[in-house]
Protein backbone atom coordinates (compact mmCIF):
# COMPACT_ATOMS: atom_id res chain seq x y z
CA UNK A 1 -15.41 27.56 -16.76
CA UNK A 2 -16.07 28.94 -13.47
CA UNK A 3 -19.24 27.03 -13.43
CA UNK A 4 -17.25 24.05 -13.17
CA UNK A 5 -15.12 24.68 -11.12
CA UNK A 6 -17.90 25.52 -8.91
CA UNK A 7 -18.96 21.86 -9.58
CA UNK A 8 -15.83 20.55 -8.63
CA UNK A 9 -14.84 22.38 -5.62
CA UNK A 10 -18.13 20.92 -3.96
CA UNK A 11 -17.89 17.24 -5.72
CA UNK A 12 -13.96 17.72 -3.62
CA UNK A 13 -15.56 19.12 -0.31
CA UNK A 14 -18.34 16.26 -0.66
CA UNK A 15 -15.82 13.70 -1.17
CA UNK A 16 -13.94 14.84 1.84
CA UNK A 17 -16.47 15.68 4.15
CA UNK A 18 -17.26 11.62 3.94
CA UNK A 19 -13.55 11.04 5.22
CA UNK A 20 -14.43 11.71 9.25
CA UNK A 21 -17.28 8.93 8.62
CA UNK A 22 -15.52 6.37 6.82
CA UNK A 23 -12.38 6.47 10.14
CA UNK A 24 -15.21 6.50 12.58
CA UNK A 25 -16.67 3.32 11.32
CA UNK A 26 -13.13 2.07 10.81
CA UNK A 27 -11.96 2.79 14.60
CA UNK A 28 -15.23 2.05 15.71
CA UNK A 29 -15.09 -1.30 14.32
CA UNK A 30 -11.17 -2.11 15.27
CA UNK A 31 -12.15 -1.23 18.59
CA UNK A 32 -14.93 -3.95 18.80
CA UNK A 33 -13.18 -6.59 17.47
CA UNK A 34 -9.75 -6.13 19.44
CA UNK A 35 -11.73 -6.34 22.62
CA UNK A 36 -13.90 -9.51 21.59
CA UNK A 37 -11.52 -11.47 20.25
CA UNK A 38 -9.76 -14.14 22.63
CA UNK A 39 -7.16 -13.43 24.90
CA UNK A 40 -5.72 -10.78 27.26
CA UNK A 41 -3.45 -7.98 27.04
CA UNK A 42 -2.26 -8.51 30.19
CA UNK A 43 -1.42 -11.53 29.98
CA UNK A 44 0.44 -10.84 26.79
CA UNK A 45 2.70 -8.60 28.91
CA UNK A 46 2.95 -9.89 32.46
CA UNK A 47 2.45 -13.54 31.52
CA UNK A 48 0.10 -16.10 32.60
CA UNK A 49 1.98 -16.87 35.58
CA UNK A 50 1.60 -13.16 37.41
CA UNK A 51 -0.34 -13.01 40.48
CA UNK A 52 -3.29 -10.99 40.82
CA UNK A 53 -2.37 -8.12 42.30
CA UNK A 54 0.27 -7.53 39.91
CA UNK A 55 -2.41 -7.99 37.28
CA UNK A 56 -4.78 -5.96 38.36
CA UNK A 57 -2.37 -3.00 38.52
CA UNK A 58 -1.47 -3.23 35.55
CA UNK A 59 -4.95 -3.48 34.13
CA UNK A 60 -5.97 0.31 36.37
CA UNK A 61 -2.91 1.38 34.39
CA UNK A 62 -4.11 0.75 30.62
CA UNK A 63 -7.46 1.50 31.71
CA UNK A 64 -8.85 -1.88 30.92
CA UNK A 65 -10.78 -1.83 34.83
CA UNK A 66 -13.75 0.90 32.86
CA UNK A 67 -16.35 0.07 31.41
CA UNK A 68 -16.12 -0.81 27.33
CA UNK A 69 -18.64 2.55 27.07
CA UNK A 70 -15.81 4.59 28.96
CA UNK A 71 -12.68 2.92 26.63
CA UNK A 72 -14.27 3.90 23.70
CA UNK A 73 -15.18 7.33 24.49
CA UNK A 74 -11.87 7.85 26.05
CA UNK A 75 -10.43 6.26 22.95
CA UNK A 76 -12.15 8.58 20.43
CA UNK A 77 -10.98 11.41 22.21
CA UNK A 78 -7.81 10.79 22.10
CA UNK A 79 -7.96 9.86 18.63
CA UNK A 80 -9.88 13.52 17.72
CA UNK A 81 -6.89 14.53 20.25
CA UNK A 82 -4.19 12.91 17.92
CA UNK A 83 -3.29 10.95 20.88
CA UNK A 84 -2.92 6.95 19.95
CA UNK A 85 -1.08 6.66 23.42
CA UNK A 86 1.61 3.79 24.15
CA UNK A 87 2.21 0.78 23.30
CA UNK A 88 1.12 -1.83 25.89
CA UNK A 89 4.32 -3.69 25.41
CA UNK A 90 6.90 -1.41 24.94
CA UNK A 91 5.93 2.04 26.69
CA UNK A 92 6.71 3.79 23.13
CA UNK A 93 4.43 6.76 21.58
CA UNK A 94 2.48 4.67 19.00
CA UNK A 95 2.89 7.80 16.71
CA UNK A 96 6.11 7.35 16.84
CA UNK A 97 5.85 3.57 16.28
CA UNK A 98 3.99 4.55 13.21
CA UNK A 99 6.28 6.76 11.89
CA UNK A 100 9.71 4.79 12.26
CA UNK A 101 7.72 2.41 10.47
CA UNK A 102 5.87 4.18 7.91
CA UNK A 103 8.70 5.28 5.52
CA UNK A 104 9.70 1.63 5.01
CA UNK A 105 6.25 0.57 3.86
CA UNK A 106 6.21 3.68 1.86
CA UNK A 107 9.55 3.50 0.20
CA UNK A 108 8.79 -0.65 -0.88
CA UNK A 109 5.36 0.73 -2.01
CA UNK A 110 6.85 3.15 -4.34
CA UNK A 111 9.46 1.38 -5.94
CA UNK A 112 7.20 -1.72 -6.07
CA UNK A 113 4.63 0.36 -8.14
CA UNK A 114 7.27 1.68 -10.32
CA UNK A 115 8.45 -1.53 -11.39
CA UNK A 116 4.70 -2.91 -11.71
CA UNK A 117 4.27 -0.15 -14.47
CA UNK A 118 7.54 -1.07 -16.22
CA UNK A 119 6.73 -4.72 -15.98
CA UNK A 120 2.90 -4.18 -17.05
CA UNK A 121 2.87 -1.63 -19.40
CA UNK A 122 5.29 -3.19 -21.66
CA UNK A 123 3.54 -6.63 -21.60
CA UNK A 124 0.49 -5.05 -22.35
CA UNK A 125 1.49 -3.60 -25.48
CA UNK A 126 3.24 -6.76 -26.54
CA UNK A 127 -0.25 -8.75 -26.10
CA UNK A 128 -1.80 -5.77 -28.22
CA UNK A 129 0.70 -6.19 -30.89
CA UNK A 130 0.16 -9.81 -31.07
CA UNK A 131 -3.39 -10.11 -30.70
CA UNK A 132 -4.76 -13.53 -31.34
CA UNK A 133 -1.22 -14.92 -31.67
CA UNK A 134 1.16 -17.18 -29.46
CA UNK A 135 2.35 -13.72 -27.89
CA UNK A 136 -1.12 -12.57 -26.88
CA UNK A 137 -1.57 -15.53 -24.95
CA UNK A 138 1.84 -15.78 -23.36
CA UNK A 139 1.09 -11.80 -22.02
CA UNK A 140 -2.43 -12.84 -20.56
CA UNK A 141 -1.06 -16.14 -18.89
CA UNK A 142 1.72 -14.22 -16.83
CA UNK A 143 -0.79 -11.26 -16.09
CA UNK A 144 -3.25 -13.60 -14.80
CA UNK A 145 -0.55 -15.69 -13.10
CA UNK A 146 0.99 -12.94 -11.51
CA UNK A 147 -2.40 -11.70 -10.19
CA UNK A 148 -3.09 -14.65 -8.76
CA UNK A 149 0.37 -15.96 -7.02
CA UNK A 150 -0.58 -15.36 -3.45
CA UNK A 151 1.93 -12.37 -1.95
CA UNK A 152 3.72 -14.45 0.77
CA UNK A 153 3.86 -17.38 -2.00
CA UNK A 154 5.77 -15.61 -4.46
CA UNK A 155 8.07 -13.68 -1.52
CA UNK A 156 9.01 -17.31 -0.34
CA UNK A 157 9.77 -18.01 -4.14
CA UNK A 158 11.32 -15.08 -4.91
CA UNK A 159 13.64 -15.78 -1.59
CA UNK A 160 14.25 -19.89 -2.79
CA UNK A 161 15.36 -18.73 -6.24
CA UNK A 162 17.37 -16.03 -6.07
CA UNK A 163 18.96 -16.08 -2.05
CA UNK A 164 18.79 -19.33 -1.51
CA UNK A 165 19.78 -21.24 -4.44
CA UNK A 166 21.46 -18.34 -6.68
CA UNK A 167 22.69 -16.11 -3.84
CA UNK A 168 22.20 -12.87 -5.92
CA UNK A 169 20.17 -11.09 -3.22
CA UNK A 170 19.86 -10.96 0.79
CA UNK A 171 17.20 -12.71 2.22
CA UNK A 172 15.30 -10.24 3.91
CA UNK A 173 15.84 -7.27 5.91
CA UNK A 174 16.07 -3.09 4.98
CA UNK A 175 19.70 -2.70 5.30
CA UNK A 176 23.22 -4.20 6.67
CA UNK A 177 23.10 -4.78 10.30
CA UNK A 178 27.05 -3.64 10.78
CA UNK A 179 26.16 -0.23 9.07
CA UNK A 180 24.20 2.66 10.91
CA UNK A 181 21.23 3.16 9.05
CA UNK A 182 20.72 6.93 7.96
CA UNK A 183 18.04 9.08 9.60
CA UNK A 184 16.83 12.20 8.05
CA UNK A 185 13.55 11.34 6.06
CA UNK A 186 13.14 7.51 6.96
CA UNK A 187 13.24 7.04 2.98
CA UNK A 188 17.06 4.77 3.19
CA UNK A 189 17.26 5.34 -0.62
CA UNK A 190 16.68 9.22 -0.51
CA UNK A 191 18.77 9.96 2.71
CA UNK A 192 21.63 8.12 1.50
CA UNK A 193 21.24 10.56 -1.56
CA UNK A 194 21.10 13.40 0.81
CA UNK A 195 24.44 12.18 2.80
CA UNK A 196 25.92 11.62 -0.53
CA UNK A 197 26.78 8.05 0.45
CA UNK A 198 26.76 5.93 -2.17
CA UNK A 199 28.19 3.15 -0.40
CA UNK A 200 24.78 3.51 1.34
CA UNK A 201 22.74 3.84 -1.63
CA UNK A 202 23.91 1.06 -3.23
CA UNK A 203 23.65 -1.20 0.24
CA UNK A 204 19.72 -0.01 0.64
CA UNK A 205 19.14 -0.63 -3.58
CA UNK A 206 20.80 -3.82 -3.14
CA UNK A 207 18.44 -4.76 -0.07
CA UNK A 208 15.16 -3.44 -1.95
CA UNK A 209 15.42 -4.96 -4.90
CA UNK A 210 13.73 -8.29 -4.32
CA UNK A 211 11.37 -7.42 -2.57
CA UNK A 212 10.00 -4.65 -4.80
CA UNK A 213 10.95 -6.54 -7.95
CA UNK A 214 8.74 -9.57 -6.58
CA UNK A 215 5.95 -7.42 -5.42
CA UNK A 216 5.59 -5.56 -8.33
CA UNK A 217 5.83 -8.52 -10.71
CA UNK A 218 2.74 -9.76 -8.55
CA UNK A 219 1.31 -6.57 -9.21
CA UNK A 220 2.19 -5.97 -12.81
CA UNK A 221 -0.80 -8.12 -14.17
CA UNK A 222 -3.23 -5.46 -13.08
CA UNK A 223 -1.97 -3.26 -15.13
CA UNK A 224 -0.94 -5.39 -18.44
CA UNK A 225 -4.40 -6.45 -18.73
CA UNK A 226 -6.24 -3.32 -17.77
CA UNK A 227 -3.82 -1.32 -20.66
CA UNK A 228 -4.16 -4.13 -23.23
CA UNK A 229 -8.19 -4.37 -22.50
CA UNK A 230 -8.44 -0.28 -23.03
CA UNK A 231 -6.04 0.35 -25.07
CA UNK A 232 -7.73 -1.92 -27.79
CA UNK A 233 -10.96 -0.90 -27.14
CA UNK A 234 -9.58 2.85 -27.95
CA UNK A 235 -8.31 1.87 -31.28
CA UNK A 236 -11.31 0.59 -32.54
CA UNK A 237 -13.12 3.60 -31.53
CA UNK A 238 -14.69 5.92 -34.58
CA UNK A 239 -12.05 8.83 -33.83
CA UNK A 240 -9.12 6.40 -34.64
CA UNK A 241 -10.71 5.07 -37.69
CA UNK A 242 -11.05 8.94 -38.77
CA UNK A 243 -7.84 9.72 -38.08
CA UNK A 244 -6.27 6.82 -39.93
CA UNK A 245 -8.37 7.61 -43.12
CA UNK A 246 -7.13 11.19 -42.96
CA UNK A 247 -3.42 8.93 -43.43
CA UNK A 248 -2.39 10.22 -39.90
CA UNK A 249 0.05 7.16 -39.09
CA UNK A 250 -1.13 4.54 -36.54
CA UNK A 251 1.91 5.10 -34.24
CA UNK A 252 1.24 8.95 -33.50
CA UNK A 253 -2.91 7.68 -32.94
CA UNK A 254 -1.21 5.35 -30.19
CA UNK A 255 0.53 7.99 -28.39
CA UNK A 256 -1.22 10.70 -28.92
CA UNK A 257 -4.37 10.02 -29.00
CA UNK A 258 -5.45 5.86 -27.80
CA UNK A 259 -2.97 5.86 -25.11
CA UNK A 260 -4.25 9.04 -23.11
CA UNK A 261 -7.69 7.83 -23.29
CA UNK A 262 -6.36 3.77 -22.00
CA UNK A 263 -4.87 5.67 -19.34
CA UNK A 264 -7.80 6.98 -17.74
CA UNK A 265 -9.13 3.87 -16.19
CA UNK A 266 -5.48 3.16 -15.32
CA UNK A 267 -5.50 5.70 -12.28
CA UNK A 268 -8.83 4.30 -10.87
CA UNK A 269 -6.93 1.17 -10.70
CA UNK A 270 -3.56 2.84 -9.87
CA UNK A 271 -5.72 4.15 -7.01
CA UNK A 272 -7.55 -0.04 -6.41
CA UNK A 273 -3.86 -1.41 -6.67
CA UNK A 274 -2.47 0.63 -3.30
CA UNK A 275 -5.31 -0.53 -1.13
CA UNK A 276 -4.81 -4.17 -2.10
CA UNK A 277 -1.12 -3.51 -1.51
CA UNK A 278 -1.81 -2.52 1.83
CA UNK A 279 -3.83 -5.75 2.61
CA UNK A 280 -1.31 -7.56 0.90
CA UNK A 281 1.70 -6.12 2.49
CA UNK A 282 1.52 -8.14 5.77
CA UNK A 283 2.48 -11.65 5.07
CA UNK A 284 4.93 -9.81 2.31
CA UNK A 285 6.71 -7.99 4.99
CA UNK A 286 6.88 -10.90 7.47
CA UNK A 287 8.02 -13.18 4.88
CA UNK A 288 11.26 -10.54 3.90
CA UNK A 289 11.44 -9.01 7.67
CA UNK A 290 10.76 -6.27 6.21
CA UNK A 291 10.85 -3.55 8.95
CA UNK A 292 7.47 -2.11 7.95
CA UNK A 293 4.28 -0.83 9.31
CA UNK A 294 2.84 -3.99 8.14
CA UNK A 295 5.49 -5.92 10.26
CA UNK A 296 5.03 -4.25 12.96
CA UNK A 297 0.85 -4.35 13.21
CA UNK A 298 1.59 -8.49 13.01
CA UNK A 299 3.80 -8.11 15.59
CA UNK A 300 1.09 -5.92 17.78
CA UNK A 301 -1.40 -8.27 16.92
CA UNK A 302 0.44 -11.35 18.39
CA UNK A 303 1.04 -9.31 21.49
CA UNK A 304 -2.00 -8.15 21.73
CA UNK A 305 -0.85 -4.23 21.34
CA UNK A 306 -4.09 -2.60 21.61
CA UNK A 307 -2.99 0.75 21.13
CA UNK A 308 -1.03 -0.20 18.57
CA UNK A 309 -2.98 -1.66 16.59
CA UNK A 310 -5.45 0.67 16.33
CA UNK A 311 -3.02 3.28 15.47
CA UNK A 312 -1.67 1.81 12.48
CA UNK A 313 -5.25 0.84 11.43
CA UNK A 314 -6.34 4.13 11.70
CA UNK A 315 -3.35 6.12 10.10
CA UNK A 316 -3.49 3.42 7.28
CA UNK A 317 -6.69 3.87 6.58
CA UNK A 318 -6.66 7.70 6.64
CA UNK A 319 -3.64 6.97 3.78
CA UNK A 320 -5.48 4.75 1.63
CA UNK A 321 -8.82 7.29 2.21
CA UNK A 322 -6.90 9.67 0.93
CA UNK A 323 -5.26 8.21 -1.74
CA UNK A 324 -8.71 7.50 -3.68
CA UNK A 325 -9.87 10.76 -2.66
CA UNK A 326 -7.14 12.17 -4.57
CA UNK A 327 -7.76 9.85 -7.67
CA UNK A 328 -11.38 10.66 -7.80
CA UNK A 329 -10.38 14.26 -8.16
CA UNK A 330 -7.63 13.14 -10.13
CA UNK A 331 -10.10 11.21 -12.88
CA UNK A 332 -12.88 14.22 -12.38
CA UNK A 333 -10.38 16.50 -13.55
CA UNK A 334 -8.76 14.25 -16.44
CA UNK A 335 -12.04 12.93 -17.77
CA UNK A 336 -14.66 15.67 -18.91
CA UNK A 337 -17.47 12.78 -19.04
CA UNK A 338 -17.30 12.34 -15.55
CA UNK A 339 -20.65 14.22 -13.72
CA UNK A 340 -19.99 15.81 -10.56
C-alpha cells in the first residue's frame, strides 16, 4: 500500500512539475503572435488620426519603444512576478479584469455541465435500453446532432426560439440592469443565496437558464454516447455474465457493478469536455453578452489589449492545466489498471 502510494505521489509531482513548461510555451507563444499579427495598439487607443508626438509617448509608456528581446523578458518577469499589468485601454489591473470576469464564465460552466449530465446520461441509457430499435437511433441522432451544432449556431437558435418568438427567456445578459448586482463571491446564484434574496436568485436563475440549458444540450452528446458506448461494452463483459448466472438481477449489475466501471472513461472526458468549453465559450458568450472572461478576451482582442490578452490566456490555461491534472490523478486513483 505504501508502495503505491509512493508510485503515485511521484506520477502527481511528475505531472505537475510539467505545468511551468506547458504556460511557458503557452505565453511564449501568445506573446509572438500578438506582436506579429496586423495592427497597432496605439492606434487602437489614440486613433489613427493622433500626431506623432502624442504617439510616441504613449508607445515609451507601454513599453512598446524596446526591443521584442526586452518585452518578453520584461513580460515573463512580471508574469513569474504575478504581475499581468494594465490594460492598454482602460488603465485597469488585468488581474482584476480577470477576476470580475472569471466567476461568470465559471458559474455558466458549472451549471452548463450539470445539465449536460442530466441531458446525456439519461439519453444514454434510453439508447442502451433500446438497442437496435427506433429509440437507439433517435438517442444517437440528437447526440451526434448536438455535438455537432456549432456553439454560436445553436446560442442564436436557442435566442430565435425561445426570446424572440416565444418570449420565455431574456435575450442575453447576467442579470437585470435596474437591480444592483450582488458582490461577495462573483457566483450571482450563490451570493444571492448568501444575502438571502430570493428575488435575486430567481432574477440570476431566470437569466442563466438559456444559456446553460443551450450549452449543455450542445454538450450533452459527449456524454450520451460515451455512457451508452461503455456502458454496453461493460455488460457484455465475463464478470456480468457470472453474476447473472449466479441469478444476481440485471438491475443491481447496472448500478453496482457496469455503471462504476462506464464511468471511468467518463471523467477523462469530463476532464476533454471543459477544455473544449473553453474554446467554445467565445462566440457563446458574445452571442448571449454574456459578461464573461470569454467576452471580455474578444473584446481585448478587437482593441488590441495586449496585456489583456495575455492575462486571460495565461490564467485560462493554468485552469484548464489544472483541471486535467486533477483528472489524471483523479482516474490513477479510481482505476487500479492504470501504471504510474
Amino acid at each position: 500500500m505504501s508502495r503505491d502510494l509512493n508510485k503515485l505521489l511521484n506520477y502527481s509531482l511528475l505531472k505537475i512539475s510539467l505545468i511551468p513548461l506547458m504556460l511557458w510555451i503557452i505565453s511564449t507563444l501568445v506573446f509572438i503572435l500578438l506582436r506579429v499579427a496586423p495592427g497597432d495598439p496605439v492606434d487602437a487607443i489614440l486613433g489613427s488620426g493622433a500626431n506623432e508626438a502624442s504617439r510616441e509617448i504613449l508607445r515609451y509608456k507601454l513599453g512598446l519603444n524596446e526591443s521584442l528581446l526586452i518585452q518578453y523578458l520584461s513580460y515573463i518577469n512580471n508574469i513569474l512576478h504575478l504581475n499581468f499589468g494594465e490594460s492598454l485601454s482602460t488603465q485597469e489591473p488585468v488581474l482584476d479584469i480577470i477576476l470580475k470576469s472569471l466567476p461568470a464564465s465559471l458559474e455558466l460552466g458549472i451549471f452548463s455541465i450539470i445539465f449536460a449530465i442530466f441531458i446525456g446520461f439519461p439519453l444514454g441509457f434510453f439508447g442502451l435500453k433500446n438497442k437496435g430499435k427506433k429509440g437507439d437511433y433517435i438517442s444517437r441522432v440528437i447526440g451526434i446532432s448536438s455535438y455537432a451544432i456549432p456553439p454560436f449556431w445553436g446560442a442564436i437558435l436557442a435566442q430565435l426560439i425561445f426570446s424572440v418568438y416565444l418570449r420565455i427567456f431574456p435575450i442575453g445578459g447576467r442579470f437585470p440592469i435596474t437591480y444592483s448586482q450582488p458582490k461577495i463571491t462573483g457566483f450571482l446564484v450563490l451570493d444571492s443565496l448568501l444575502n438571502n434574496n430570493f428575488i435575486y436568485l430567481r432574477e440570476s436563475l431566470y437569466h442563466l437558464a438559456l444559456p446553460s440549458i443551450t450549452l449543455g444540450f450542445l454538450l450533452s452528446g459527449i456524454f450520451s454516447r460515451s455512457l451508452r458506448i461503455n456502458l454496453d461494452k461493460t455488460l457484455k463483459s465475463d464478470y456480468v455474465n457470472a453474476a447473472l448466472c449466479r441469478g444476481i438481477s440485471r438491475r443491481k449489475i447496472i448500478l453496482n457493478h457496469s455503471l462504476p466501471n462506464a464511468l471511468l472513461p467518463i471523467v477523462t472526458i469530463s476532464g476533454l469536455t471543459i477544455a473544449s468549453l473553453a474554446g467554445g465559450a467565445l462566440l457563446f458568450e458574445v452571442t448571449f453578452s454574456w459578461p464573461g472572461i470569454a467576452l471580455r478576451l474578444h473584446e481585448a482582442i478587437s482593441q488590441r489589449d495586449y496585456t489583456v490578452v495575455q492575462g486571460i490566456v495565461i490564467i485560462t490555461s493554468l485552469l484548464i492545466v489544472s483541471l486535467n491534472l486533477f483528472v489524471d490523478i483523479l482516474i490513477a486513483i479510481l482505476d487500479p489498471r492504470i501504471e504510474y
